[in-house]
C-alpha atoms as a PDB file:
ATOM      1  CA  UNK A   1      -6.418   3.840  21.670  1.00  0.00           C
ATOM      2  CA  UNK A   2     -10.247   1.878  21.428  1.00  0.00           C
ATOM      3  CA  UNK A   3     -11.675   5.884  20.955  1.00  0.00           C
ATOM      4  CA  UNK A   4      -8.933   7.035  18.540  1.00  0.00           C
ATOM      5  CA  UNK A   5      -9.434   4.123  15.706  1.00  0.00           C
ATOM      6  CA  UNK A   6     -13.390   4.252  16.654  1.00  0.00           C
ATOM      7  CA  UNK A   7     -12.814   7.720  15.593  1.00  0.00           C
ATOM      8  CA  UNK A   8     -10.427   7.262  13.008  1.00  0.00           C
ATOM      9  CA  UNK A   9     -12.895   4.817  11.164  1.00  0.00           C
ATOM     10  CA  UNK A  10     -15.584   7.111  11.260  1.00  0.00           C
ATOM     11  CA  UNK A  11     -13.840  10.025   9.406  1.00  0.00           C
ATOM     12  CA  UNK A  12     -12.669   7.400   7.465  1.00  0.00           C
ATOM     13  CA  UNK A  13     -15.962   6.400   6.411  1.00  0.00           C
ATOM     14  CA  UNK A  14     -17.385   9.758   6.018  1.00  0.00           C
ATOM     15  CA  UNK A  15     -14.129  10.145   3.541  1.00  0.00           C
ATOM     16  CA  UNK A  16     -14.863   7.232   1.605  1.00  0.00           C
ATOM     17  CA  UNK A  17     -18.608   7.866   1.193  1.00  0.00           C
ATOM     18  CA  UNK A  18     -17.576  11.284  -0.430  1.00  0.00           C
ATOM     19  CA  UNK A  19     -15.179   9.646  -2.714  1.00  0.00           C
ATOM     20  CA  UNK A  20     -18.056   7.678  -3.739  1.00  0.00           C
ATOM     21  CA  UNK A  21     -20.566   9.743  -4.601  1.00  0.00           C
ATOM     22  CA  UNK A  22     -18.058  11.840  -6.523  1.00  0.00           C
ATOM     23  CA  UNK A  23     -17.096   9.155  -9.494  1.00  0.00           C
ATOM     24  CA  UNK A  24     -14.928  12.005 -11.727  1.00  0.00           C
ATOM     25  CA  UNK A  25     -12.762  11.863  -9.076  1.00  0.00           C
ATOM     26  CA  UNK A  26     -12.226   7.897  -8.658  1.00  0.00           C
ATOM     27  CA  UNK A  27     -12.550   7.900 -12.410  1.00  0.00           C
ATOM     28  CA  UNK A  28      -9.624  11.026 -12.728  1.00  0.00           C
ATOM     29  CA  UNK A  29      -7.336   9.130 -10.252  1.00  0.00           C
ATOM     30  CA  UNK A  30      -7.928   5.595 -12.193  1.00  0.00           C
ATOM     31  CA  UNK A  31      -7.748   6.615 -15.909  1.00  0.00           C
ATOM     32  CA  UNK A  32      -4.264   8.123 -15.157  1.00  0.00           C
ATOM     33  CA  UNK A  33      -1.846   4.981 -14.622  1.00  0.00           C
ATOM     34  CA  UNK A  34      -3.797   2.906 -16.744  1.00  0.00           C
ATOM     35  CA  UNK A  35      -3.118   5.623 -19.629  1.00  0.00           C
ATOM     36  CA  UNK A  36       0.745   5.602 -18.424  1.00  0.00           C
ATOM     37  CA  UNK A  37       1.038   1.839 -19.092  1.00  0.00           C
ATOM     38  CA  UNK A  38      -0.694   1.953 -22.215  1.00  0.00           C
ATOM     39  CA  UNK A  39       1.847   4.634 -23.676  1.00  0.00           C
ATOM     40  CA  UNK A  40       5.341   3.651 -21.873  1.00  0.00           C
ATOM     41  CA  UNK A  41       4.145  -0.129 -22.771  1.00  0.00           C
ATOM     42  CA  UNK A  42       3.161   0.368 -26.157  1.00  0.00           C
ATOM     43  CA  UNK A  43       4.040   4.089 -27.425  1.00  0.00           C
ATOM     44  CA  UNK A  44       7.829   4.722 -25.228  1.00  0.00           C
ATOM     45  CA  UNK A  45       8.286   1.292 -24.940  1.00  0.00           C
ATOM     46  CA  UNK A  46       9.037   0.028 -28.214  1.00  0.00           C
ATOM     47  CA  UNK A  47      11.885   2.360 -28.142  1.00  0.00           C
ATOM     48  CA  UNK A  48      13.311   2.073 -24.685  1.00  0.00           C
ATOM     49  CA  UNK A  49      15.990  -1.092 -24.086  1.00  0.00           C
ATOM     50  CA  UNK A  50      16.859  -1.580 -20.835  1.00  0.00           C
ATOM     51  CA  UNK A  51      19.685  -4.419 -19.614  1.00  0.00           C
ATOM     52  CA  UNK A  52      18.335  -7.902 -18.749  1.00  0.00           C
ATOM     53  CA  UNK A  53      14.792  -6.724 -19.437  1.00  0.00           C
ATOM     54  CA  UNK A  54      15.392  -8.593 -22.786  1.00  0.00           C
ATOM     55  CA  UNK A  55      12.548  -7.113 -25.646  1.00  0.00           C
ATOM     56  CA  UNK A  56       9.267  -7.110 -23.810  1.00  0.00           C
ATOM     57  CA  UNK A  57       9.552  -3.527 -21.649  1.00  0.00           C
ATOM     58  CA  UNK A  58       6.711  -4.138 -20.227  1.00  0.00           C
ATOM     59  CA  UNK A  59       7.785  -6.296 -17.910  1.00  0.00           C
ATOM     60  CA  UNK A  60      10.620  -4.221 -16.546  1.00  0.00           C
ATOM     61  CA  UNK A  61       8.255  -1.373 -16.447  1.00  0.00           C
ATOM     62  CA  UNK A  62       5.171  -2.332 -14.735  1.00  0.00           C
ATOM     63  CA  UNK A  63       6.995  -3.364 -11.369  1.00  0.00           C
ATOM     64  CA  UNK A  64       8.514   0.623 -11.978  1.00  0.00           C
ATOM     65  CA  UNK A  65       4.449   1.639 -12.926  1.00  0.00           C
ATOM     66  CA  UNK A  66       3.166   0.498  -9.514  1.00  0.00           C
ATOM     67  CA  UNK A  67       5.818   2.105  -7.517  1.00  0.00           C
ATOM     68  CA  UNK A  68       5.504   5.419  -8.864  1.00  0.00           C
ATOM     69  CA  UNK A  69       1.439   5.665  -8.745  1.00  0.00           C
ATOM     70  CA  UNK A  70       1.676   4.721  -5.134  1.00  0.00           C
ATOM     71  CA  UNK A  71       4.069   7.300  -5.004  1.00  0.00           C
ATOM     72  CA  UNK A  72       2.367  10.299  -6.987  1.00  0.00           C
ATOM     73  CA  UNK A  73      -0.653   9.154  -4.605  1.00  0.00           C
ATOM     74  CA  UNK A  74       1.120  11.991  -2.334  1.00  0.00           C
ATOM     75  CA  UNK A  75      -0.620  14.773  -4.232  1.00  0.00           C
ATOM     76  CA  UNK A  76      -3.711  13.424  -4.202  1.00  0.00           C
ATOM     77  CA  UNK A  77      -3.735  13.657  -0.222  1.00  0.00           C
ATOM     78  CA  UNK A  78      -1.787  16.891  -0.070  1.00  0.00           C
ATOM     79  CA  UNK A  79      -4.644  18.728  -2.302  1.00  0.00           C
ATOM     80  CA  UNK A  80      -7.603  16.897  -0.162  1.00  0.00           C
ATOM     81  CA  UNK A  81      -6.134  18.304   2.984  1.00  0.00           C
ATOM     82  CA  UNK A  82      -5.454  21.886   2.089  1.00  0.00           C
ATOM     83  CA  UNK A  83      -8.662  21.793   0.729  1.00  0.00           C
ATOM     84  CA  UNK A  84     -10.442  20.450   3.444  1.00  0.00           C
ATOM     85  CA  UNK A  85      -9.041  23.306   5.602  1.00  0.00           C
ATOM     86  CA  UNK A  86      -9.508  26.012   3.701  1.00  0.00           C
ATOM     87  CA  UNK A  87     -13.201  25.280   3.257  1.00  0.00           C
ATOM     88  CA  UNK A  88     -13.844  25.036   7.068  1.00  0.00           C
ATOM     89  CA  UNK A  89     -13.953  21.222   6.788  1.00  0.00           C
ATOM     90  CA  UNK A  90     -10.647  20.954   9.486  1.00  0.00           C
ATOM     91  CA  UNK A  91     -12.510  23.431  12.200  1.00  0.00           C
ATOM     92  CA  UNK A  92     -15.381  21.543  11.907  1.00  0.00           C
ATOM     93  CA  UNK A  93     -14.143  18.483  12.859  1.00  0.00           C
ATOM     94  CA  UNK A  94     -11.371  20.410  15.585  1.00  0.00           C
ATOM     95  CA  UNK A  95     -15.221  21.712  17.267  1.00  0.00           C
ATOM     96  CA  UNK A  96     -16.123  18.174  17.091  1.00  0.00           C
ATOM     97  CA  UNK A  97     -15.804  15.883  19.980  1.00  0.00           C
ATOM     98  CA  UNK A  98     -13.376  13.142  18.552  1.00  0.00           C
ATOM     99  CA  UNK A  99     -10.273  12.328  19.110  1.00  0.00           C
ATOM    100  CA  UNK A 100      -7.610  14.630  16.997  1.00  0.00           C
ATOM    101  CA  UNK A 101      -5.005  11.994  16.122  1.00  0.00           C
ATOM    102  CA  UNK A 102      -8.015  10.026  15.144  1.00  0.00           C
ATOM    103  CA  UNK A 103      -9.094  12.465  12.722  1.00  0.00           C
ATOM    104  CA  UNK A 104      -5.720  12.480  10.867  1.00  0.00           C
ATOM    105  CA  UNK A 105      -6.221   8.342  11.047  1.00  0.00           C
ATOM    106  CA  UNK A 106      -9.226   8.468   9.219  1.00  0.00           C
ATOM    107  CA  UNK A 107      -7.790  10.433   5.908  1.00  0.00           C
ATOM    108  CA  UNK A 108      -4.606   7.773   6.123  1.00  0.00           C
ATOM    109  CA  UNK A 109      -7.418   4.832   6.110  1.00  0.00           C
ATOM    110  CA  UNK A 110      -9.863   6.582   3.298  1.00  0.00           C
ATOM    111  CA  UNK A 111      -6.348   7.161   1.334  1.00  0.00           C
ATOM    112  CA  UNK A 112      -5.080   3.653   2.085  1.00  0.00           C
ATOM    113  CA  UNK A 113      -8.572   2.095   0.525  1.00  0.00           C
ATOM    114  CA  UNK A 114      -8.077   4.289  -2.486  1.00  0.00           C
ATOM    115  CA  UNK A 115      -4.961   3.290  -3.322  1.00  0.00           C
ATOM    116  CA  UNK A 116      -6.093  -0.379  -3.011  1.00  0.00           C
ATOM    117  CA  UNK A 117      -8.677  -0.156  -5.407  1.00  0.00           C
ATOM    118  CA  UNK A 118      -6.138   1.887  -7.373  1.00  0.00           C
ATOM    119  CA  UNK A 119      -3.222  -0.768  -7.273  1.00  0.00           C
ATOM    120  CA  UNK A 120      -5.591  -3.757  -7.925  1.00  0.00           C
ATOM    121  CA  UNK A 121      -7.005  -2.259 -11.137  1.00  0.00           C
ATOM    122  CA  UNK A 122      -3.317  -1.362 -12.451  1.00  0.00           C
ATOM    123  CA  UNK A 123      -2.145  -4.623 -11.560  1.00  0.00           C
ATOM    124  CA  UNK A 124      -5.312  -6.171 -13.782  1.00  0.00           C
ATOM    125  CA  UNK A 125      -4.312  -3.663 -16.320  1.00  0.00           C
ATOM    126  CA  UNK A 126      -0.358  -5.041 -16.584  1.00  0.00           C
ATOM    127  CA  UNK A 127      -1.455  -8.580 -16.994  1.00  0.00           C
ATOM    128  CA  UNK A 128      -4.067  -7.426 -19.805  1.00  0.00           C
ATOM    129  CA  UNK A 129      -1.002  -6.152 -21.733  1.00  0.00           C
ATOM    130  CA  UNK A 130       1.356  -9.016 -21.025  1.00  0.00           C
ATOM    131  CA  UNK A 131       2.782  -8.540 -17.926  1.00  0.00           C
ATOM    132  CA  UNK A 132       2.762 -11.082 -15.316  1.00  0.00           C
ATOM    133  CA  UNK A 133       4.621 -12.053 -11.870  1.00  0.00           C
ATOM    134  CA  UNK A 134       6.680 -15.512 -11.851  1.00  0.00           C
ATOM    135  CA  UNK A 135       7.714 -16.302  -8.261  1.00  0.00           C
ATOM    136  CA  UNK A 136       4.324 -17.404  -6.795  1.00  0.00           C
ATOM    137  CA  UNK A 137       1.193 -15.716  -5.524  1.00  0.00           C
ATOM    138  CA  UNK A 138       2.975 -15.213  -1.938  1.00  0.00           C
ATOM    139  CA  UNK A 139       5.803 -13.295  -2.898  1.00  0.00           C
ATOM    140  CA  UNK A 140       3.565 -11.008  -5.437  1.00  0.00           C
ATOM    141  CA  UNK A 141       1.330 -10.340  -2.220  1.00  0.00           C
ATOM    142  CA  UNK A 142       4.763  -9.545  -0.809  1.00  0.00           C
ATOM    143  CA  UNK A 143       5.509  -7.148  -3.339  1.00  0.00           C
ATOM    144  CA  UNK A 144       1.736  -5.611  -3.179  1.00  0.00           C
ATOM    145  CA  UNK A 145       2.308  -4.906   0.574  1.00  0.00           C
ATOM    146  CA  UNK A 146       5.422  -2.934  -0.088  1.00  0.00           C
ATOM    147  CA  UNK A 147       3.720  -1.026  -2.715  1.00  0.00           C
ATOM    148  CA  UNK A 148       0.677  -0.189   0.535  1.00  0.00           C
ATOM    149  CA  UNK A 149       3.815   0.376   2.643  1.00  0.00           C
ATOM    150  CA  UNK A 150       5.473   3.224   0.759  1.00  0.00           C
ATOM    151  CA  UNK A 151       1.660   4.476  -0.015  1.00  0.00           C
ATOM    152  CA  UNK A 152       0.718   4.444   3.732  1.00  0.00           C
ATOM    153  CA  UNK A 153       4.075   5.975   4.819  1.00  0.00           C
ATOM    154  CA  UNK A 154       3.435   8.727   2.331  1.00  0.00           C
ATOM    155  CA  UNK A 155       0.332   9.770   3.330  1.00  0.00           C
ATOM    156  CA  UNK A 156       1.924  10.845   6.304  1.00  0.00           C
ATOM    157  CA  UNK A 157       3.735  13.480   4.281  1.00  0.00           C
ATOM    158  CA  UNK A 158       1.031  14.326   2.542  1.00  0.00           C
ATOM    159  CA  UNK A 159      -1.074  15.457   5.683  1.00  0.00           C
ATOM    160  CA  UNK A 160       2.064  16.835   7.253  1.00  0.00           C
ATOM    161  CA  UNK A 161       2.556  19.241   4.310  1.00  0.00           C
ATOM    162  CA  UNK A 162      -1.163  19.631   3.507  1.00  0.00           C
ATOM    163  CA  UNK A 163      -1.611  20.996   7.219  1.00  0.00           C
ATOM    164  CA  UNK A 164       1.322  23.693   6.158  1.00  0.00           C
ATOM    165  CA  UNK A 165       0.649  24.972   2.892  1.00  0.00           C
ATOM    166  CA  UNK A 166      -2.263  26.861   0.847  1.00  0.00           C
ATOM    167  CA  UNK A 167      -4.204  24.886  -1.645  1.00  0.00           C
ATOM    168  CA  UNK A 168      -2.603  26.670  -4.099  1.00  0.00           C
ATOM    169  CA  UNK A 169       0.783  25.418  -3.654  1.00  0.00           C
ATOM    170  CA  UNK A 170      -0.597  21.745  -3.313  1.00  0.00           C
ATOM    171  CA  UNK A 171      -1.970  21.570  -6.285  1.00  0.00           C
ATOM    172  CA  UNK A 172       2.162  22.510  -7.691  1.00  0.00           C
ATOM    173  CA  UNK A 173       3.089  19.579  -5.690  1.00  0.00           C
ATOM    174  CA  UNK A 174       3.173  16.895  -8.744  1.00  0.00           C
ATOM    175  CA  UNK A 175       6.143  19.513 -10.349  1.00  0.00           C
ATOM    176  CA  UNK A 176       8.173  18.021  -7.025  1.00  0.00           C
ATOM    177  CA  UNK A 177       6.968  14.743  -7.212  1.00  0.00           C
ATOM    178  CA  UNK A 178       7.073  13.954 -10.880  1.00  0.00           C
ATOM    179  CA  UNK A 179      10.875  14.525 -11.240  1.00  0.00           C
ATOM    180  CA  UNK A 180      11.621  12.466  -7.779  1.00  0.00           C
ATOM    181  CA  UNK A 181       9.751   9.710  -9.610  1.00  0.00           C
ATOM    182  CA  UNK A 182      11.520   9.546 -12.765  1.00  0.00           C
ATOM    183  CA  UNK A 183      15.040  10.010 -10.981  1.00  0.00           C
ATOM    184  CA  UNK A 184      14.820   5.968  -9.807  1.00  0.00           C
ATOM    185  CA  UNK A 185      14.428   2.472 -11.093  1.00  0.00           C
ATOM    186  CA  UNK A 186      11.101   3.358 -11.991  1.00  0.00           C
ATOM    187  CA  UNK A 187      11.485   3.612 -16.178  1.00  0.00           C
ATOM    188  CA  UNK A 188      15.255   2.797 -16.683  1.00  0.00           C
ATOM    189  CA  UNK A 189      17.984   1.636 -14.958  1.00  0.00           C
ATOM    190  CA  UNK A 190      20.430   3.655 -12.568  1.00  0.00           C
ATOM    191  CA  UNK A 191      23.104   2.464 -14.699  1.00  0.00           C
ATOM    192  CA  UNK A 192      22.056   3.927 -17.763  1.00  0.00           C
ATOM    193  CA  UNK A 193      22.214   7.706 -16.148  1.00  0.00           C
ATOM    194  CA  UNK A 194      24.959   9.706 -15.041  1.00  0.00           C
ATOM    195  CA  UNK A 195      27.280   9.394 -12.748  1.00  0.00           C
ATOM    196  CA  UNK A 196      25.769  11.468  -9.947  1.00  0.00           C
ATOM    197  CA  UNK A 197      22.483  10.842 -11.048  1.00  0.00           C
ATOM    198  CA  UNK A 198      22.263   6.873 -10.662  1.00  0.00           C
ATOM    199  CA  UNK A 199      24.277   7.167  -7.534  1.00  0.00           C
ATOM    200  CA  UNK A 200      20.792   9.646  -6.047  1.00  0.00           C
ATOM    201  CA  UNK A 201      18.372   7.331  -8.659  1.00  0.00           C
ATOM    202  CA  UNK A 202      19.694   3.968  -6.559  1.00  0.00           C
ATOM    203  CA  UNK A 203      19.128   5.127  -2.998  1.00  0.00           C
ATOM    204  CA  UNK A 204      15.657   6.892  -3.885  1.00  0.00           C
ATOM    205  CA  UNK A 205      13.468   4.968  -1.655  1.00  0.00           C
ATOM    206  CA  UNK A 206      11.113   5.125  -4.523  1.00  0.00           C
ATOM    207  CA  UNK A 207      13.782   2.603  -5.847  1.00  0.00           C
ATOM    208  CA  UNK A 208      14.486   0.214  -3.113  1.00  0.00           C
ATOM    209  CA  UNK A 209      10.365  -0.454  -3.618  1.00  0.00           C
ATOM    210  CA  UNK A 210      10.377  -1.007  -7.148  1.00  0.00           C
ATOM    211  CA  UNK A 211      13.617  -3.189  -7.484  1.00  0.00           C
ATOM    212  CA  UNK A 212      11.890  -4.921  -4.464  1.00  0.00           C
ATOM    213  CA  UNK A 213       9.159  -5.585  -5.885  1.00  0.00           C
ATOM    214  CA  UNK A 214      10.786  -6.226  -9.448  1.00  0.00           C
ATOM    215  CA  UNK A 215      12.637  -9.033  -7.143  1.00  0.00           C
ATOM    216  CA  UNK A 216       9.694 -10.880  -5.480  1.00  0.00           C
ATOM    217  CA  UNK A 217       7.581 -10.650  -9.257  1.00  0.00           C
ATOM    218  CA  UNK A 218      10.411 -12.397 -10.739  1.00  0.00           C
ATOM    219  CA  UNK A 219      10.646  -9.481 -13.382  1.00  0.00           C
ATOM    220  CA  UNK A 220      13.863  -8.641 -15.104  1.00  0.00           C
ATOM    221  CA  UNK A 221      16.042  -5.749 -13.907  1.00  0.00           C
ATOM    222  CA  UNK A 222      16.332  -6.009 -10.134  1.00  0.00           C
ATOM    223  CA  UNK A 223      19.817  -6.888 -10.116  1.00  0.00           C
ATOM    224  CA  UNK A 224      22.559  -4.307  -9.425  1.00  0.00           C
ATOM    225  CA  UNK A 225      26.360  -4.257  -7.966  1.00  0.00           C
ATOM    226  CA  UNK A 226      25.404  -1.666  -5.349  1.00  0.00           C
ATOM    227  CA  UNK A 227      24.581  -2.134  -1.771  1.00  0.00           C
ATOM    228  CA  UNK A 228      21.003  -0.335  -2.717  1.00  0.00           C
ATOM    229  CA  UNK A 229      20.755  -2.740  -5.278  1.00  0.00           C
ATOM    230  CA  UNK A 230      21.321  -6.011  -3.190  1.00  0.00           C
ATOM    231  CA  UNK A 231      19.661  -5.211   0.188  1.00  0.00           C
ATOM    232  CA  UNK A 232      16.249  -3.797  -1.615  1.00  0.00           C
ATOM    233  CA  UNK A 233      13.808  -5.419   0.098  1.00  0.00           C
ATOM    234  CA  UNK A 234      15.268  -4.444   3.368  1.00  0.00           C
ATOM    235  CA  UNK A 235      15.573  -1.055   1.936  1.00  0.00           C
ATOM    236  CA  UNK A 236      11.649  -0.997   0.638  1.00  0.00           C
ATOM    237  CA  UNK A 237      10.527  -1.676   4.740  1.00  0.00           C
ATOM    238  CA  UNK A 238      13.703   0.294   6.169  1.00  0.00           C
ATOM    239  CA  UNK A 239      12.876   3.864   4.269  1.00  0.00           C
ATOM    240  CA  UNK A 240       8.929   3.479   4.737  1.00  0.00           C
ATOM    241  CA  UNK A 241       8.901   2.649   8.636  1.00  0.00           C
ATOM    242  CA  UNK A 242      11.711   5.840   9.200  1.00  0.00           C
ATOM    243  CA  UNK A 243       9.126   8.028   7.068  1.00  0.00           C
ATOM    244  CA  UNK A 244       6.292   7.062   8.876  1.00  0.00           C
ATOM    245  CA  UNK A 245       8.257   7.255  12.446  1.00  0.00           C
ATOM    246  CA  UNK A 246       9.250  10.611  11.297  1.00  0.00           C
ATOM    247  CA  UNK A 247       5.667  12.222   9.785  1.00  0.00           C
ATOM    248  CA  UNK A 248       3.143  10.488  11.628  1.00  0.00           C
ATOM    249  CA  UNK A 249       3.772  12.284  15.086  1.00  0.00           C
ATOM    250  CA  UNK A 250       4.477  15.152  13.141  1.00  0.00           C
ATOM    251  CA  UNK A 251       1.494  15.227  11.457  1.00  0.00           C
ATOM    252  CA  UNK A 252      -0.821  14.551  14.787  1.00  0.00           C
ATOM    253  CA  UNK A 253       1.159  17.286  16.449  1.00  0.00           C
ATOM    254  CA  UNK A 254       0.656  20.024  13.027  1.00  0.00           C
ATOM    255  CA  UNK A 255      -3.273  18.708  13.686  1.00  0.00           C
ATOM    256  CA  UNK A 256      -3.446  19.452  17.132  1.00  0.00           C
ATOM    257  CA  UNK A 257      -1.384  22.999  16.628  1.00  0.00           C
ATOM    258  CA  UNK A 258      -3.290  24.477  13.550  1.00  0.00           C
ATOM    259  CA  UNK A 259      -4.336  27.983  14.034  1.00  0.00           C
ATOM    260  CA  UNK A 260      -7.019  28.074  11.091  1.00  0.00           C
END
């Protein structure tokens, strides 16, 4: 275990000094939610009423804003992956002498970092344009670990499917993952959709995250008759800690079997 995180923080540290020294990147990833809240707060938002939320949107919507860039944060993994191993980057470090589960530990601890520095910067952003949490500074750290928690168990997708597909195909990836964002609590409420749809929008585990997290902020809209709707919180650890029990062998094993 001592040589696999030894390991795992050194890829993890050549990842992060990469990230660095390419700022378009860190500037490409960062300028994205920060222009989301600007138009759903200011541009969608003056339109969009959602119950209990009462007229300032932005406070229903920023809880919904987190969740969903921690979310799309999936792509960004998938596309640094398949890259990574069609450029000869993954058979240089299989030839290497480190540990193989460690290797797949260091890109979930460079991605982890990112999205840090990611959710810190939107959360400044929200309380620029009014937003704020009202239950306390320990249950918004709550909320802010749930956020890492669906990120981190994600990543474990992401380098599952990454080690599968071509880097063509990951770069399609945000046509899945945009609709699977915006079918959840994220900009509206369940109740407000169809039938069938609210019923698939409530148990998104996109959703238990963001009502969650709506919950602990003390932001409007959390609330809902469902069983979803009242057991979020142990929803937004239930659905991350199954994902990550699920991908994280299966991503270590896909490592160890790659025929590239």
């Amino acid at each position: 275990m001592t040589h696999v995180l030894s390991d795992g923080w050194v890829i993890a540290r050549a990842h992060l000094l990469h990230w660095v020294r390419n700022p378009a990147a860190i500037l490409s990833g960062l300028l994205y939610p920060i222009v989301m809240v600007l138009l759903f707060g200011y541009v969608f938002g003056s339109a969009m009423a959602v119950a209990g939320a009462g007229e300032n949107y932005r406070e229903y919507l920023m809880p919904g804003m987190l969740g969903q860039t921690m979310a799309v944060g999936i792509t960004t993994t998938l596309i640094v992956v398949t890259t990574q191993a069609s450029r000869g980057v993954t058979d240089r470090y299989r030839s290497m002498p480190v540990s193989q589960t460690g290797v797949v530990l260091g890109r979930a601890i460079a991605d982890m970092a990112g999205s840090t520095l990611e959710l810190t910067i939107l959360i400044a952003c929200g309380m620029a344009v009014g937003w704020s949490w009202h239950n306390g500074p320990l249950n918004a750290l709550a909320a802010m670990g749930l956020l890492l928690l669906l990120r981190f168990s994600l990543i474990w997708v992401g380098i599952f499917a990454g080690l599968k597909l071509t880097p063509e195909a990951a770069s399609a990836s945000w046509m899945i993952m945009l609709p699977l964002t915006m079918v959840a609590n994220t900009f509206v409420s369940p109740a407000q959709m169809p039938g069938w749809m609210g019923a698939l929008a409530e148990w998104n585990p996109l959703s238990a995250t963001v009502a969650a997290c709506r919950q602990l902020f003390g932001n409007p809209g959390f609330a809902g008759e469902s069983w979803a709707a009242q057991h979020a919180v142990l929803l937004a650890v239930a659905w991350p800690v199954a994902i990550t029990l699920v991908f994280l062998p299966l991503s270590a094993r896909a490592y160890r079997r790659l025929s590239r």
